[in-house]
C-alpha atoms as a PDB file:
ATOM      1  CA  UNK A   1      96.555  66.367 141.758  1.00  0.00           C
ATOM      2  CA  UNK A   2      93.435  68.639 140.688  1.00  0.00           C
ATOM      3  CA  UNK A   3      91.173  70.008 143.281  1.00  0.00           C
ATOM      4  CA  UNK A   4      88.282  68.075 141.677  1.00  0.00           C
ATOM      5  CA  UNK A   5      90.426  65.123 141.521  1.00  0.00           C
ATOM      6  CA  UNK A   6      91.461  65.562 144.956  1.00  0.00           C
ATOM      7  CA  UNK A   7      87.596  65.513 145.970  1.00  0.00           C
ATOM      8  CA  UNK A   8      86.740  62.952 144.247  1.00  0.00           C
ATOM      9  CA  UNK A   9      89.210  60.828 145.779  1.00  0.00           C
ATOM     10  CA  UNK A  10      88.145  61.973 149.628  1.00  0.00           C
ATOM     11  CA  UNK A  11      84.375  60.884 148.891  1.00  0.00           C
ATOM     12  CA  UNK A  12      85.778  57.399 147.872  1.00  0.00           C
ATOM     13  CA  UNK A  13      87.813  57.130 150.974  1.00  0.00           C
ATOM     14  CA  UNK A  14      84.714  58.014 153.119  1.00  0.00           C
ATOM     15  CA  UNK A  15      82.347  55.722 151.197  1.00  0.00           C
ATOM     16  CA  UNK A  16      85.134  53.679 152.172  1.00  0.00           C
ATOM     17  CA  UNK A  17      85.138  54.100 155.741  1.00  0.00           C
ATOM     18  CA  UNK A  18      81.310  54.144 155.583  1.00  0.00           C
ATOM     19  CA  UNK A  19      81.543  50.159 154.658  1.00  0.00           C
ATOM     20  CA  UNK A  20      83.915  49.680 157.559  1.00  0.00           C
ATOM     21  CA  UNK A  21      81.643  51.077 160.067  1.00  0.00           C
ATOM     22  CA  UNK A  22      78.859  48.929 158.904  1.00  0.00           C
ATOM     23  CA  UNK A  23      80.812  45.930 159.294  1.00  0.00           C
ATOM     24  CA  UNK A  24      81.906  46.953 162.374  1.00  0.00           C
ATOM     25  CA  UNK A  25      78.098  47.539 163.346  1.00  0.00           C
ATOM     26  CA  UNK A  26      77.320  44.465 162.207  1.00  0.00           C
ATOM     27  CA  UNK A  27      79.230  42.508 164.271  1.00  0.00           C
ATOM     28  CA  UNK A  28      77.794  45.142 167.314  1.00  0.00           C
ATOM     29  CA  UNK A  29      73.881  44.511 165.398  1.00  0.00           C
ATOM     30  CA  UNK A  30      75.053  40.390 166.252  1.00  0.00           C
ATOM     31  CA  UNK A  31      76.247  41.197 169.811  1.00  0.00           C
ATOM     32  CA  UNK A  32      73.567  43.344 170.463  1.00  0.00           C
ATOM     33  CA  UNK A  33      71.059  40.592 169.428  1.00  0.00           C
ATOM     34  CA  UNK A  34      72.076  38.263 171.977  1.00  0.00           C
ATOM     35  CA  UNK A  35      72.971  40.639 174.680  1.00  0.00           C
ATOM     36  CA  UNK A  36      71.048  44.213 174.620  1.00  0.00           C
ATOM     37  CA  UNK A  37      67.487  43.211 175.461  1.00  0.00           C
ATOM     38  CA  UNK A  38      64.155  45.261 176.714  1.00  0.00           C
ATOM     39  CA  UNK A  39      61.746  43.672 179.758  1.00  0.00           C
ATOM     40  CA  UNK A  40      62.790  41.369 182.600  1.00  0.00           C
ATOM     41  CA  UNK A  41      60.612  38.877 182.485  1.00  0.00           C
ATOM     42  CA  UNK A  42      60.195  38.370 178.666  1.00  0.00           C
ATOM     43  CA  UNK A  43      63.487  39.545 177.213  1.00  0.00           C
ATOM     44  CA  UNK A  44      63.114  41.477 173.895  1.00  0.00           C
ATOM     45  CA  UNK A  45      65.790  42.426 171.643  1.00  0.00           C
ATOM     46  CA  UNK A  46      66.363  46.374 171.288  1.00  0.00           C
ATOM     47  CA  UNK A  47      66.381  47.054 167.871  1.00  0.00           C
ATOM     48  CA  UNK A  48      64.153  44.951 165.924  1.00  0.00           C
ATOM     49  CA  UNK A  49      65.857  45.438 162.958  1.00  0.00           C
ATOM     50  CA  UNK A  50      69.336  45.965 161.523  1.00  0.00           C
ATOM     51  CA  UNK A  51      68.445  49.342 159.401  1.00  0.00           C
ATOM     52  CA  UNK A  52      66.579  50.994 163.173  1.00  0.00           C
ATOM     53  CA  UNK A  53      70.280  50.031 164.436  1.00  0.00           C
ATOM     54  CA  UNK A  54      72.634  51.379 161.687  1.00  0.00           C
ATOM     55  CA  UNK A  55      70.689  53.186 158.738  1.00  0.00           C
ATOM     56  CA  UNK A  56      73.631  52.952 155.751  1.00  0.00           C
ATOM     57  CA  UNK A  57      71.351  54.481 152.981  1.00  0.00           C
ATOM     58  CA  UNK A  58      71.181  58.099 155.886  1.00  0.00           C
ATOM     59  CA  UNK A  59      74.957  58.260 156.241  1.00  0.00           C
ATOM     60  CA  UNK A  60      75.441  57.589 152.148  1.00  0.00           C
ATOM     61  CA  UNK A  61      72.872  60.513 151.421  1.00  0.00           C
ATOM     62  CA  UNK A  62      74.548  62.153 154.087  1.00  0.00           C
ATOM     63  CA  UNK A  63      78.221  62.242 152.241  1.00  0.00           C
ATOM     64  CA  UNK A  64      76.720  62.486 148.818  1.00  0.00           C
ATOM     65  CA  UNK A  65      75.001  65.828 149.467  1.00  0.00           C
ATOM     66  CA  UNK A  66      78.455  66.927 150.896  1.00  0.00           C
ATOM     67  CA  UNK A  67      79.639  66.681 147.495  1.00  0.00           C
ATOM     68  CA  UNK A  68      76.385  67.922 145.603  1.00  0.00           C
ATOM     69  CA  UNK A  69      76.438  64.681 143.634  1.00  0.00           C
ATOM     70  CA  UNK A  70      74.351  64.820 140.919  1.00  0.00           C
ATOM     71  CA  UNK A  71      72.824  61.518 140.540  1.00  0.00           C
ATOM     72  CA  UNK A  72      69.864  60.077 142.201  1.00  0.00           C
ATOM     73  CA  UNK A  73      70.229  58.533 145.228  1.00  0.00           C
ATOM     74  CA  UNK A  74      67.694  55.780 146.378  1.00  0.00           C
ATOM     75  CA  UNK A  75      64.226  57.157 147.238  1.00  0.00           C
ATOM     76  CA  UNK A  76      62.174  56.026 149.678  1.00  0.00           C
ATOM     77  CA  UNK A  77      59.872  53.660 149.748  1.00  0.00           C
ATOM     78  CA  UNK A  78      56.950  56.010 150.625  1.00  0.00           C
ATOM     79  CA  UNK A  79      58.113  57.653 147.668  1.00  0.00           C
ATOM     80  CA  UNK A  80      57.873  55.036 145.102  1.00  0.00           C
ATOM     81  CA  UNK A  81      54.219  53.941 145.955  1.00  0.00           C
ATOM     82  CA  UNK A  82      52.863  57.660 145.664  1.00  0.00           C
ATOM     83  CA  UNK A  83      54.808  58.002 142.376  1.00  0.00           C
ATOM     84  CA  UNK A  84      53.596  54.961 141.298  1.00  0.00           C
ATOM     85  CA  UNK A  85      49.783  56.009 142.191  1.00  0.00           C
ATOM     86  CA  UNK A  86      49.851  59.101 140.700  1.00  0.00           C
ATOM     87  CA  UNK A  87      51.336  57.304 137.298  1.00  0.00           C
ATOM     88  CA  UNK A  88      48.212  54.948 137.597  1.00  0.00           C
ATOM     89  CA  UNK A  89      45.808  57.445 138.478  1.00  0.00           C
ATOM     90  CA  UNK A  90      46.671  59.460 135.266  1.00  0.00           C
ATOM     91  CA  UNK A  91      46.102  56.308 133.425  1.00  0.00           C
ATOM     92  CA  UNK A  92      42.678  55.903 135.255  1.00  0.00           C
ATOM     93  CA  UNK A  93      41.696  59.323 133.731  1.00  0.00           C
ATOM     94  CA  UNK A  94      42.485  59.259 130.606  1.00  0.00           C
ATOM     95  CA  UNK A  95      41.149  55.844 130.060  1.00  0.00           C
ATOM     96  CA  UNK A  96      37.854  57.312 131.714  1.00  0.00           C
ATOM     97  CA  UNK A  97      37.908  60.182 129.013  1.00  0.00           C
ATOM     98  CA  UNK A  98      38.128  57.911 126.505  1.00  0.00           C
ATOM     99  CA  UNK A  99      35.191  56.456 127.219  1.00  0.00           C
ATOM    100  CA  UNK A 100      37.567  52.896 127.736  1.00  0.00           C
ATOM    101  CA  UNK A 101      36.071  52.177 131.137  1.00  0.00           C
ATOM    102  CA  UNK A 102      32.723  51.249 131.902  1.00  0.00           C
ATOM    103  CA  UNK A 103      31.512  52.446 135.528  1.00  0.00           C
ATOM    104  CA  UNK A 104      28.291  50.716 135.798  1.00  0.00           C
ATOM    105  CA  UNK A 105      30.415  46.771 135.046  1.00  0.00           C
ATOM    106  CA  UNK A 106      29.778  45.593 138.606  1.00  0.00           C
ATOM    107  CA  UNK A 107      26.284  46.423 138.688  1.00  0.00           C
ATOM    108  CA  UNK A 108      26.146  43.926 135.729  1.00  0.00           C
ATOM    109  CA  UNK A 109      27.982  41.746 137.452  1.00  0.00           C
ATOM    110  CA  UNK A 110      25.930  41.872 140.695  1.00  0.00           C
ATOM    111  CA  UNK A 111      23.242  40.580 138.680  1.00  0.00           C
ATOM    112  CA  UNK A 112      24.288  37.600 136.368  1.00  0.00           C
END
């Protein structure tokens, strides 16, 4: 067995064992749910959500870097939006340049 073979085959086995530990903290995110609550009076459960309890996409990015992978692993969401407004905005621009939008419309439309 190659080196890079050899690698390759220990980053499956701890992708692997990643899925393991988030059944197994699953079954703790259910047990939690019922048992591990916040406040006396009003009980509250402690993590409102199952990604505050056991963040999957953290430990994947974690392993992956380990490896220097080379493909892109899921940005966040934060991310996305400001890509998505800066893709927009550009449009915004060059539409403005070519003389496509009309800045005055809703005065016009005030009006009618």
């Amino acid at each position: 067995m190659t080196l890079r073979e050899y690698s390759l085959r220990w980053e499956a086995y701890q992708l692997r064992k990643l899925s393991e530990e988030e059944a197994i903290a699953s079954l703790a995110w259910a047990n939690q749910t019922v048992q591990a609550t916040t406040g006396t009076k009003h009980p509250k459960p402690k993590f409102k959500r199952f990604e505050s309890f056991f963040d999957r996409n953290a430990a994947e990015a974690k392993i992956r870097r380990q490896y220097g992978d080379t493909y892109a692993l899921p940005k966040s969401k934060k991310e996305n939006v400001a890509k998505l407004f800066l893709q927009r905005y550009e449009e915004y621009q060059q539409l403005k340049r070519a003389g496509r939008i009309d800045q005055t419309a809703w005065q016009r439309e005030e009006a009618d």
